[in-house]
N, C-alpha and C. Protein backbone atom coordinates (compact mmCIF):
# COMPACT_ATOMS: atom_id res chain seq x y z
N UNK A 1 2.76 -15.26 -14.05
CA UNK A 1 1.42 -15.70 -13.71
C UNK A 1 0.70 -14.62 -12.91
N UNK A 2 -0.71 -14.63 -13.36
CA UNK A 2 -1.52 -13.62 -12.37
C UNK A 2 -1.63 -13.68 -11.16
N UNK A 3 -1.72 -12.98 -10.35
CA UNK A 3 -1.89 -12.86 -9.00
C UNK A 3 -3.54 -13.73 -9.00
N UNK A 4 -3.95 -14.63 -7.40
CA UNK A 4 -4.90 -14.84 -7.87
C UNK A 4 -5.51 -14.26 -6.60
N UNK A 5 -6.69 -13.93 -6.60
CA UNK A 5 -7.64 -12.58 -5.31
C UNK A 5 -8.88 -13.63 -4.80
N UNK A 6 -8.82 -13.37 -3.86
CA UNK A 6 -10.00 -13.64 -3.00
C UNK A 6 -11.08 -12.82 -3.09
N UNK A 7 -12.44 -13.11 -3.55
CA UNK A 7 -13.18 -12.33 -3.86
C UNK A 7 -14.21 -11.97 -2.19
N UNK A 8 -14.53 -10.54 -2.52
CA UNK A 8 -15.36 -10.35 -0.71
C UNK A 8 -16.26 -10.12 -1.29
N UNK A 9 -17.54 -10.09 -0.81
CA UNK A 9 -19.17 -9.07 -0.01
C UNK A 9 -18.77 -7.63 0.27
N UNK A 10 -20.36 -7.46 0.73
CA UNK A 10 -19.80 -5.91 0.36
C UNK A 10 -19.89 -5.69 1.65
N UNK A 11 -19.72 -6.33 2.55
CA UNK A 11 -19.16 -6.67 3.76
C UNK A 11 -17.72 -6.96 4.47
N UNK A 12 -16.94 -7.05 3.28
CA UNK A 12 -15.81 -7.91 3.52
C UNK A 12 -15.02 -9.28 3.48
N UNK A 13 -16.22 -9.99 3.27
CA UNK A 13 -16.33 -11.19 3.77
C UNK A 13 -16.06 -11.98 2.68
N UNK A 14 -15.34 -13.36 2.82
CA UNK A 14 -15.03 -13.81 1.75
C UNK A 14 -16.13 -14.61 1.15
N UNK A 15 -15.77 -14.76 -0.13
CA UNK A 15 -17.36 -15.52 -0.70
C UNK A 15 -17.01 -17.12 -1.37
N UNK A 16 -15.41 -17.37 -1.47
CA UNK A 16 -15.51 -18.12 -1.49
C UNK A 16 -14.69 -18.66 -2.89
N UNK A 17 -15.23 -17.38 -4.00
CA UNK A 17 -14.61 -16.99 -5.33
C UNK A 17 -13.58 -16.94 -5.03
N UNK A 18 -12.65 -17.33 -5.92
CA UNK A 18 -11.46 -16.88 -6.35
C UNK A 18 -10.62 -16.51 -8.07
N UNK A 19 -10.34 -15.44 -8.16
CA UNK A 19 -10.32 -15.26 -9.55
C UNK A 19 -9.40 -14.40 -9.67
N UNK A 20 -8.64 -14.30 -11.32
CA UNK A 20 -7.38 -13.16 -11.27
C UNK A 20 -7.26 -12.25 -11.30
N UNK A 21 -6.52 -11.38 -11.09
CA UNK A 21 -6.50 -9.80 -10.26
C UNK A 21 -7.84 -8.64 -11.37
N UNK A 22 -7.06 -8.94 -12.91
CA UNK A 22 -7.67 -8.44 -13.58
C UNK A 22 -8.92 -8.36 -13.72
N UNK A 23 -9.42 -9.45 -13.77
CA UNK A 23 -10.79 -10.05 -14.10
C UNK A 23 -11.66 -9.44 -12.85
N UNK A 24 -10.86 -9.28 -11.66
CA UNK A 24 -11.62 -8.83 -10.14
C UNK A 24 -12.44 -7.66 -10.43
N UNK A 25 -10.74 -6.90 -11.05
CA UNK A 25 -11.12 -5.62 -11.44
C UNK A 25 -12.09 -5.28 -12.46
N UNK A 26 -12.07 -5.87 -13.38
CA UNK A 26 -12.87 -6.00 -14.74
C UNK A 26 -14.32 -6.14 -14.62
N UNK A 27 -14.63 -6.71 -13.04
CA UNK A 27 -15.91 -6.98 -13.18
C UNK A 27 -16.56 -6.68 -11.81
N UNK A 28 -15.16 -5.62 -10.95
CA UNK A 28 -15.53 -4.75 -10.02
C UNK A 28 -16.05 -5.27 -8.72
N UNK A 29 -15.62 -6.17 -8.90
CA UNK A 29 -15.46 -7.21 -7.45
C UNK A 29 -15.13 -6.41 -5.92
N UNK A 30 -15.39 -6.68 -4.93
CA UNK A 30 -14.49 -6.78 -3.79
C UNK A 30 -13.63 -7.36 -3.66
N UNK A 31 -12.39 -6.61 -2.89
CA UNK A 31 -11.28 -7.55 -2.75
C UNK A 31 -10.42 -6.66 -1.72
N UNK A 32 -8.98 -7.35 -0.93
CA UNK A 32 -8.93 -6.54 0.16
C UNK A 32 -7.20 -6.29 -0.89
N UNK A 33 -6.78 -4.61 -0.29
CA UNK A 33 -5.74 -4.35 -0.46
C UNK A 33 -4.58 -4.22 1.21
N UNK A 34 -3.53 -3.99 1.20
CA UNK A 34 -2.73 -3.83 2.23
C UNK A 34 -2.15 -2.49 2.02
N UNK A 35 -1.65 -1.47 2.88
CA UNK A 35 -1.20 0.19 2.56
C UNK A 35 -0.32 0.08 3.66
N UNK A 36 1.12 -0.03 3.87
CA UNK A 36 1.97 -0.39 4.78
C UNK A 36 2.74 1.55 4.43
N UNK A 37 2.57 2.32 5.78
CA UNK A 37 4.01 3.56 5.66
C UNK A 37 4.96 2.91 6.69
N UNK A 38 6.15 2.69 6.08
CA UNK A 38 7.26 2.71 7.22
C UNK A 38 8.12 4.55 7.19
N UNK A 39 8.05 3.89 9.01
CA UNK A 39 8.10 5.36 9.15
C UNK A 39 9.82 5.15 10.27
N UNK A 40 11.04 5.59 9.99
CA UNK A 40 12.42 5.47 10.49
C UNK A 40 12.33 6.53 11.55
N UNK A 41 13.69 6.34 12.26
CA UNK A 41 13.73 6.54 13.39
C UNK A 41 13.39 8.37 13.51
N UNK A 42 14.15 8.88 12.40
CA UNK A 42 13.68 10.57 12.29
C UNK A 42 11.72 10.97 12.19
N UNK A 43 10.97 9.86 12.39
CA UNK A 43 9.72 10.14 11.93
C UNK A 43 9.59 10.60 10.58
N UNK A 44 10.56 9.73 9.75
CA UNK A 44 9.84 10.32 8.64
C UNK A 44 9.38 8.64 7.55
N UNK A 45 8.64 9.45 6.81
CA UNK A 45 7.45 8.13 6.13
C UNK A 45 8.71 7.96 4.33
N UNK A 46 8.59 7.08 4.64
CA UNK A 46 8.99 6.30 3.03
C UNK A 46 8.06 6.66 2.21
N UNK A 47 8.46 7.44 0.83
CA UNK A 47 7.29 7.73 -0.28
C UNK A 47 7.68 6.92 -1.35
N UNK A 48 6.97 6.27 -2.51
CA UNK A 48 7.53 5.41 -3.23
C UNK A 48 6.61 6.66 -4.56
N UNK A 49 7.24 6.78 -5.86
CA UNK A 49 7.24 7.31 -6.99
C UNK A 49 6.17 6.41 -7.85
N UNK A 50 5.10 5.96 -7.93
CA UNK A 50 4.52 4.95 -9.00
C UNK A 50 5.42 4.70 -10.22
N UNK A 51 5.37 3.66 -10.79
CA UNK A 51 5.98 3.98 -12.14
C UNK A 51 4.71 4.45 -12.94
N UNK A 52 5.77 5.07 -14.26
CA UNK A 52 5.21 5.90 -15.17
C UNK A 52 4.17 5.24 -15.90
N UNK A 53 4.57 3.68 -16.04
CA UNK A 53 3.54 2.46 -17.19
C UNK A 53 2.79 1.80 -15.81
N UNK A 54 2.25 2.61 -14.73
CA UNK A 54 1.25 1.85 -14.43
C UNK A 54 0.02 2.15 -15.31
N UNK A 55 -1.47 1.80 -14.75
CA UNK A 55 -2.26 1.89 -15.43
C UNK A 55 -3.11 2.72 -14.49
N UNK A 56 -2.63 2.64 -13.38
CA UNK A 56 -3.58 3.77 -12.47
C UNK A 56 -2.65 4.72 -11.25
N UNK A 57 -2.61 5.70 -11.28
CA UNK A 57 -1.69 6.85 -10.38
C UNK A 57 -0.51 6.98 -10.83
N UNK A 58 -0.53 6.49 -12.28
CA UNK A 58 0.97 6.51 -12.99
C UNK A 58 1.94 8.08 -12.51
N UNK A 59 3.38 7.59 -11.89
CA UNK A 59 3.53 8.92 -11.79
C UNK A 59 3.57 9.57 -10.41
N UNK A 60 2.83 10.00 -9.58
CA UNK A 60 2.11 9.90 -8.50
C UNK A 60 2.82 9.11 -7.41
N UNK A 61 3.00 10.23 -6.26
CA UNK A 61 3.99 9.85 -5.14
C UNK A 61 3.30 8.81 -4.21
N UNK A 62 3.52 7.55 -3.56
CA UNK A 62 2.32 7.03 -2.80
C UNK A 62 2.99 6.35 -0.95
N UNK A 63 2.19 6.25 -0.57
CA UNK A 63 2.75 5.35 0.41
C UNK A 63 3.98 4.19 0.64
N UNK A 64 4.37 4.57 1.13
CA UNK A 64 5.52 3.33 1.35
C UNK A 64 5.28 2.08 0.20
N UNK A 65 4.49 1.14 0.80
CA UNK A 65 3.74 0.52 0.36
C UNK A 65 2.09 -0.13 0.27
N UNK A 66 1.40 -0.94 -0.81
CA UNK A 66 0.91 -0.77 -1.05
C UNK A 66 0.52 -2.44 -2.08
N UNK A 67 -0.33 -3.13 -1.98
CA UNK A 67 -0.98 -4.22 -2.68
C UNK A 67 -1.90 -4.79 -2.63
N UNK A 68 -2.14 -5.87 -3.08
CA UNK A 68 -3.51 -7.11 -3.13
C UNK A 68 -2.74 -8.16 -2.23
N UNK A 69 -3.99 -8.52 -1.15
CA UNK A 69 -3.79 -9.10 -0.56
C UNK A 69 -3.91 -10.42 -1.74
N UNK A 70 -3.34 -11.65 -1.82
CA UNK A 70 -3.43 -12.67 -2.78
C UNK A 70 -4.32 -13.81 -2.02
N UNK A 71 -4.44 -14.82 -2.69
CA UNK A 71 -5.29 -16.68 -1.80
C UNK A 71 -4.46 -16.75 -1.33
N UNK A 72 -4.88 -16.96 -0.11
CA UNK A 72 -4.30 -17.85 1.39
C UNK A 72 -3.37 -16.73 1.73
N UNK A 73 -3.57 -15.53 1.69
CA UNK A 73 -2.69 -14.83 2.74
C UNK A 73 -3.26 -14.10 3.23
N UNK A 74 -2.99 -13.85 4.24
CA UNK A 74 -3.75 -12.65 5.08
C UNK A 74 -2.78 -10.90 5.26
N UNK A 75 -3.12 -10.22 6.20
CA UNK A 75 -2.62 -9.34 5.55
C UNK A 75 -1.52 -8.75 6.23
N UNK A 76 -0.57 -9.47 7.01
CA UNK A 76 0.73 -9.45 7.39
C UNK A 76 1.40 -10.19 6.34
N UNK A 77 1.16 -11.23 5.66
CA UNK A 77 1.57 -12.10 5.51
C UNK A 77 2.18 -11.20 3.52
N UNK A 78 0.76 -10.76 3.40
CA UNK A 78 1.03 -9.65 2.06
C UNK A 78 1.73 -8.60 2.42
N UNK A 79 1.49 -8.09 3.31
CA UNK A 79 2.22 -6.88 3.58
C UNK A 79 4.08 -7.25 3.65
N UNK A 80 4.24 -8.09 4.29
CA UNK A 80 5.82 -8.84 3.95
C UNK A 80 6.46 -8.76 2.14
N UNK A 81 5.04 -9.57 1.73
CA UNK A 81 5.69 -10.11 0.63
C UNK A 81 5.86 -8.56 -0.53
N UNK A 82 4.25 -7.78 -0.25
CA UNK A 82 4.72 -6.81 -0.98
C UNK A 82 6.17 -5.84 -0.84
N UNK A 83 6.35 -5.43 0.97
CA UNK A 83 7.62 -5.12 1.09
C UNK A 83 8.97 -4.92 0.64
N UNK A 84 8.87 -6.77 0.66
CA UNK A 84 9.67 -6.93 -0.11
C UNK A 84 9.97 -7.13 -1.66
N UNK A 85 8.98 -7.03 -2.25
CA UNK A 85 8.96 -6.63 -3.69
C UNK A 85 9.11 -5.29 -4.03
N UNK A 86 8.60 -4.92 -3.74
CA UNK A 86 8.18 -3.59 -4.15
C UNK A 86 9.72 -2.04 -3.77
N UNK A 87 10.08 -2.82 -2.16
CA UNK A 87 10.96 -1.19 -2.49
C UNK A 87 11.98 -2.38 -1.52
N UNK A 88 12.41 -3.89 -1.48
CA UNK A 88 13.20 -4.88 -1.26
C UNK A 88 13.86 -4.36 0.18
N UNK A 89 12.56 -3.55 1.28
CA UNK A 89 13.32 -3.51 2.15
C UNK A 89 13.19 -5.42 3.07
N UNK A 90 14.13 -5.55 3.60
CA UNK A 90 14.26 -6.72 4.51
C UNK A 90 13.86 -6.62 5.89
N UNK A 91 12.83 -7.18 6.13
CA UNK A 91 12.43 -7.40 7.50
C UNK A 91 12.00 -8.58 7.89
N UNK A 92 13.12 -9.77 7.56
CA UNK A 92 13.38 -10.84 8.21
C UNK A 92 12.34 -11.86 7.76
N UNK A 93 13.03 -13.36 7.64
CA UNK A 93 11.74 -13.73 7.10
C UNK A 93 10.60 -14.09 8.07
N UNK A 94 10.60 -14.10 9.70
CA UNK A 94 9.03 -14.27 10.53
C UNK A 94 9.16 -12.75 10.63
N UNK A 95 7.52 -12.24 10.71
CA UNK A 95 6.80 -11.09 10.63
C UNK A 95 6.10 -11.08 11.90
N UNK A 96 6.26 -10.74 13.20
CA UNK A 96 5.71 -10.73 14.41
C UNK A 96 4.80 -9.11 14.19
N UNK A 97 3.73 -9.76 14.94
CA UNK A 97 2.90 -8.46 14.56
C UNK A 97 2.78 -7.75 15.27
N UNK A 98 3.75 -7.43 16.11
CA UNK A 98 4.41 -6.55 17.34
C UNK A 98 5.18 -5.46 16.50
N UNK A 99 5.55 -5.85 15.19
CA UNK A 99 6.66 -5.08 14.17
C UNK A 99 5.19 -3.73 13.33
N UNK A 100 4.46 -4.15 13.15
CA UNK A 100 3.36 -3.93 12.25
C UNK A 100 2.59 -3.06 13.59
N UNK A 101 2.00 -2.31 13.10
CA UNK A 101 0.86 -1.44 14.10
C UNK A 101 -0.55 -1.44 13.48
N UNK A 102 -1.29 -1.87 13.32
CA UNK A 102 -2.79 -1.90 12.57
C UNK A 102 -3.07 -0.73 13.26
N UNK A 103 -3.39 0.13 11.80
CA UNK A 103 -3.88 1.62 12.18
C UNK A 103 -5.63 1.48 11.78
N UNK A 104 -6.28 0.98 10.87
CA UNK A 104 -7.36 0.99 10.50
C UNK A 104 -7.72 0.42 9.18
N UNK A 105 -9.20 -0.43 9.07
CA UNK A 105 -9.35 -0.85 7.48
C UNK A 105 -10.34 0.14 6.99
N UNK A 106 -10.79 -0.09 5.69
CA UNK A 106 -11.76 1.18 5.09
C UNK A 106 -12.07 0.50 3.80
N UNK A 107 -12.80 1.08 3.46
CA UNK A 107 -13.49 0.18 1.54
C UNK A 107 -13.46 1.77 0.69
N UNK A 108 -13.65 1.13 -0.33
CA UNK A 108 -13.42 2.35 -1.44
C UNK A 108 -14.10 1.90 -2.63
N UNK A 109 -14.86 2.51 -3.06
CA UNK A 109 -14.93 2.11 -4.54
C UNK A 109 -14.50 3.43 -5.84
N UNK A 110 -13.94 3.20 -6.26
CA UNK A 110 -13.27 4.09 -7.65
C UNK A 110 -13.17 3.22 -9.25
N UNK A 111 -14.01 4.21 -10.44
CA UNK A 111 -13.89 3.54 -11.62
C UNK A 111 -12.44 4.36 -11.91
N UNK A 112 -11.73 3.12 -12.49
CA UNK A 112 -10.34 4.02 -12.92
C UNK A 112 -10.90 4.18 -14.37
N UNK A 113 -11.55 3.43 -15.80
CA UNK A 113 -11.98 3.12 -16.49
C UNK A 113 -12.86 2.08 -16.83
N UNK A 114 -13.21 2.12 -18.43
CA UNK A 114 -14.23 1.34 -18.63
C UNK A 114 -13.92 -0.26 -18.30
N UNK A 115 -12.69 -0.94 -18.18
CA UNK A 115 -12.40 -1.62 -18.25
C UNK A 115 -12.09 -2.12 -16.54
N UNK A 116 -11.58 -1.16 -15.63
CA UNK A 116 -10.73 -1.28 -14.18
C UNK A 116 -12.09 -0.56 -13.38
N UNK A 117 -12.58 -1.61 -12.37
CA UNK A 117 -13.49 -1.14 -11.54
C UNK A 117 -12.71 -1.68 -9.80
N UNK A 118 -12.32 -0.19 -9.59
CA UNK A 118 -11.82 -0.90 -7.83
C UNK A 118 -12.62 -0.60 -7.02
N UNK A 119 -12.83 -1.87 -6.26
CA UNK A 119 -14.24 -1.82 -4.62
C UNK A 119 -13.21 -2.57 -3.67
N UNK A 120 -12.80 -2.22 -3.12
CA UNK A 120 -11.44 -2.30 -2.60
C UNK A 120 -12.02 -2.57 -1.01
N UNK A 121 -11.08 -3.54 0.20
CA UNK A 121 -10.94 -2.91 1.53
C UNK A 121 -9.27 -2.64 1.76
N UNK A 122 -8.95 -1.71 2.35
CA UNK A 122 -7.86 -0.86 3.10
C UNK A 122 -7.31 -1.56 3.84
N UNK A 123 -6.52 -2.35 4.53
CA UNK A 123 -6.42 -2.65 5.85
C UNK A 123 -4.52 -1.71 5.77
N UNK A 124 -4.48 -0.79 6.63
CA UNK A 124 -3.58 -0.02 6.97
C UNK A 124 -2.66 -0.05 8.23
N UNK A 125 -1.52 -0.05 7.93
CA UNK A 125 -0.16 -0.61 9.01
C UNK A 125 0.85 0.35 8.75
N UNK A 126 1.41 0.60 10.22
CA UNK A 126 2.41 1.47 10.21
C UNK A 126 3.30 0.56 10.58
N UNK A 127 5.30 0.68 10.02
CA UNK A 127 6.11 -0.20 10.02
C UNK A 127 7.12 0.55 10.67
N UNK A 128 7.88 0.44 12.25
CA UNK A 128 8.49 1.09 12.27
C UNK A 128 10.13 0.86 11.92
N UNK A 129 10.94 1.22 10.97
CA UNK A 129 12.25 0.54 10.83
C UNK A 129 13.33 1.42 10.43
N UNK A 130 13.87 1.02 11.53
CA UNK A 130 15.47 1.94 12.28
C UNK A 130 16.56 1.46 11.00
N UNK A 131 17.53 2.45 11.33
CA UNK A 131 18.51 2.43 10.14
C UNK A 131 18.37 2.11 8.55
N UNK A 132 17.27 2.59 8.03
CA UNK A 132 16.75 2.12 6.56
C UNK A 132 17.88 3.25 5.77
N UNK A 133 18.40 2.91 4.96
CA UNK A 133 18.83 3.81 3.96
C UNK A 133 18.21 3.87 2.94
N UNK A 134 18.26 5.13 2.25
CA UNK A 134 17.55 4.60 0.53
C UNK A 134 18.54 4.03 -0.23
N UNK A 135 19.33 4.70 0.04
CA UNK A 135 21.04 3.93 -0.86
C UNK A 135 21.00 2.28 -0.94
N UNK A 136 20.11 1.97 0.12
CA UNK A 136 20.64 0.60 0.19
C UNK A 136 18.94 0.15 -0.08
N UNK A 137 18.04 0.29 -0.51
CA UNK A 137 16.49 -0.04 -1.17
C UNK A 137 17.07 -0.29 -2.57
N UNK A 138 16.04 -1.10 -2.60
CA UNK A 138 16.42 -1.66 -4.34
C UNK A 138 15.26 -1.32 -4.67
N UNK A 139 14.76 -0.91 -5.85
CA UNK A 139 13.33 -1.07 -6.19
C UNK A 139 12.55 -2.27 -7.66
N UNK A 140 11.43 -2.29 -7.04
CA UNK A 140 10.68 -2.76 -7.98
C UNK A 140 10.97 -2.20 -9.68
N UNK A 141 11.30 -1.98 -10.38
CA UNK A 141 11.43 -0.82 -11.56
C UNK A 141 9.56 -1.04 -12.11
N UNK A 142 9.32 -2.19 -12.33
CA UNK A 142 8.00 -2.28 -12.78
C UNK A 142 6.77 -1.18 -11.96
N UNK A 143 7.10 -1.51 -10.61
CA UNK A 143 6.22 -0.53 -10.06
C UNK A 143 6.46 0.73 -9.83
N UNK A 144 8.06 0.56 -9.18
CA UNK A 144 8.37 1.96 -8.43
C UNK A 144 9.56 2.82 -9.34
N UNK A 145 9.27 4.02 -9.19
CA UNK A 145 10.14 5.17 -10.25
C UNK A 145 10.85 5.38 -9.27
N UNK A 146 11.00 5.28 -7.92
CA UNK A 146 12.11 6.18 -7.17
C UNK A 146 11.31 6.07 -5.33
N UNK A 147 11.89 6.24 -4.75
CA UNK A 147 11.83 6.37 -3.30
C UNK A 147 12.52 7.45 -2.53
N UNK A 148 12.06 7.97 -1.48
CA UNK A 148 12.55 9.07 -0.95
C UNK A 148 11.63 9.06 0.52
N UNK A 149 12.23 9.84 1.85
CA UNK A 149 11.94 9.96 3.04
C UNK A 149 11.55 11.16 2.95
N UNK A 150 10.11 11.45 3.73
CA UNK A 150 9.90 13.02 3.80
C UNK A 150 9.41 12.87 5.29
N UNK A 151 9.53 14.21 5.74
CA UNK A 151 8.91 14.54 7.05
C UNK A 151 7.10 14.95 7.09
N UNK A 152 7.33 15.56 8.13
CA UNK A 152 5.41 15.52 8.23
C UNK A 152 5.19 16.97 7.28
N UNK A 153 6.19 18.06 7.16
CA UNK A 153 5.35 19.27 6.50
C UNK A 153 5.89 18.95 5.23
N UNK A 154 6.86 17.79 4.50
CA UNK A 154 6.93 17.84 3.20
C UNK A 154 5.68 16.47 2.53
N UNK A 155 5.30 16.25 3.65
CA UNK A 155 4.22 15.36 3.40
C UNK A 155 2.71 16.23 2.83
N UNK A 156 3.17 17.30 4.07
CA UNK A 156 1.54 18.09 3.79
C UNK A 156 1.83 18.79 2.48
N UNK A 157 3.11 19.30 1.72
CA UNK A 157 3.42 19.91 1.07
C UNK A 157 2.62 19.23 -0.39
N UNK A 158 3.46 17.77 0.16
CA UNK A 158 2.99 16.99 -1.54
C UNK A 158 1.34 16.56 -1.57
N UNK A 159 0.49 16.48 -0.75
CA UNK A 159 -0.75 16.44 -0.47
C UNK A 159 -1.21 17.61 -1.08
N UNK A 160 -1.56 18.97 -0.67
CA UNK A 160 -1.56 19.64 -0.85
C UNK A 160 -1.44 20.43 -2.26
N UNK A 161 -0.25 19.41 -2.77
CA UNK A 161 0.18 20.30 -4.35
C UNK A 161 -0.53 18.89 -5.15
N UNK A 162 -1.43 17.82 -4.87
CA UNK A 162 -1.87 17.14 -5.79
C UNK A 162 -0.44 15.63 -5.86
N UNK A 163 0.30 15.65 -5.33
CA UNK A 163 1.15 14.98 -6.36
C UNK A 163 1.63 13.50 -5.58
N UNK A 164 0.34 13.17 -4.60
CA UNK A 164 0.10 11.91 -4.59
C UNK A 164 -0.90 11.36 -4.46
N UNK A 165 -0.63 9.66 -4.21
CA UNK A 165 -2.09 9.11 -4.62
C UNK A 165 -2.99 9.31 -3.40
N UNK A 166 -4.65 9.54 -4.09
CA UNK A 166 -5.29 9.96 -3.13
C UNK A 166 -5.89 8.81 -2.31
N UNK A 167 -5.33 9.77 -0.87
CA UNK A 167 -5.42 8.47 0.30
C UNK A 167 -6.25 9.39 1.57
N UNK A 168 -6.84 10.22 1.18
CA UNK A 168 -7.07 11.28 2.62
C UNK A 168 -6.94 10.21 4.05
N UNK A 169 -7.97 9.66 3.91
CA UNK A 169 -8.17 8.60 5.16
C UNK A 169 -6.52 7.96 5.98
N UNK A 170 -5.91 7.43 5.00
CA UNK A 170 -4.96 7.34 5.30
C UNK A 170 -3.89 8.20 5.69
N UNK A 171 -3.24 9.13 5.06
CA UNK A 171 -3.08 10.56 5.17
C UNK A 171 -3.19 11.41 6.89
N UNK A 172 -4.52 10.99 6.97
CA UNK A 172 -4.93 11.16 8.04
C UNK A 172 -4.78 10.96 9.37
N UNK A 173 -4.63 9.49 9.53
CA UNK A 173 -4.38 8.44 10.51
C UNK A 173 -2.95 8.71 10.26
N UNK A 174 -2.01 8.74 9.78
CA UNK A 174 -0.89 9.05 9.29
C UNK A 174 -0.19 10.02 10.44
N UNK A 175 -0.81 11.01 9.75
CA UNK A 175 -0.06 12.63 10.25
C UNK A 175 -0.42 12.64 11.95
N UNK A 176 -2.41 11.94 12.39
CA UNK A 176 -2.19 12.18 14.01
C UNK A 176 -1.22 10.77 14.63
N UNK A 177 -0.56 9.76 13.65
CA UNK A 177 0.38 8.84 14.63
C UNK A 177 1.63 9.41 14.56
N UNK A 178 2.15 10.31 13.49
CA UNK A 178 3.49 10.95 13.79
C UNK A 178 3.40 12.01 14.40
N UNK A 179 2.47 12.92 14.59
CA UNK A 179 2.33 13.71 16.02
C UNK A 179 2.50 13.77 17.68
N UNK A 180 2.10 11.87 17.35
CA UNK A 180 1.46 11.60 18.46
C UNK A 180 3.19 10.87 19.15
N UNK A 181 4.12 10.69 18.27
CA UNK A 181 5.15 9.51 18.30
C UNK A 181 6.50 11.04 18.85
């Protein structure tokens, strides 16, 4: 079954709509996403591989994680669930938002095609979590090709050479909180 989205203003704000992910996109809606980096005890950030059959950044190294916020959740509450879908790390099932760091939200609009129109808001969280192995991450296969830990100059490295998804803003806020840590 489709995911179903809360439709926003170009404000943010909810309107009230609710409709399925596709169709959001299809007809270029607002809607809010979640962008979670967990970052382990070495300071370094979780990169997740897109898979190859997505339909947008196929390929393409990205943030930890990354989704649609869905109806009736807000965006701890997505950020959990994507978590744990997506690269099956476990972080318990209550989510205290003492765990989560709200770094900043942001809007975007990008045509991926004639068909996919994203007007997106950002809301961005840093996760900090001790003893993660990758050995022990399961992944999504639908979404994710692979996972891997990089530090801050193999971060700037893959920025730099194109070969992830473009997040400057994020990116950004990123590199001055692991400076700063």
């Amino acid at each position: 079954m489709e995911e179903l989205i809360d439709v926003l203003d170009e404000n943010g704000i909810k309107t009230g709509e609710v409709l399925p992910r596709n169709e959001v996109h299809k007809k270029g809606l607002w809607h809010r996403i979640i962008v979670i980096a967990i970052v382990n005890e070495k300071n370094q950030v979780l990169m997740q591989q897109r898979s190859y059959n997505k339909d947008k950044n196929a390929g393409l190294w990205d943030i930890s994680v990354t989704g649609h916020i869905t109806t009736g959740q807000d965006s701890l509450a997505a950020a959990k669930r994507e978590i744990n879908e997506e690269v099956s790390v476990n972080i318990g099932y209550t989510v205290d938002i003492k765990d989560f760091r709200y770094m900043f939200s942001y809007r975007k609009e990008e045509r991926v095609n004639e068909e996919h129109m994203d007007r997106q808001f950002y809301d961005f969280f840093i996760l900090r979590q001790n003893n993660l192995k990758i050995e022990e991450i399961v992944v999504q296969e639908s979404e994710v090709e692979q996972v891997k830990f990089v530090d801050i100059s193999e971060l700037n490295r893959m920025i730099e050479n194109k070969e992830v998804v473009e997040r400057d803003a994020v990116y950004k806020e990123l590199m001055d909180y692991l400076f700063r840590v």
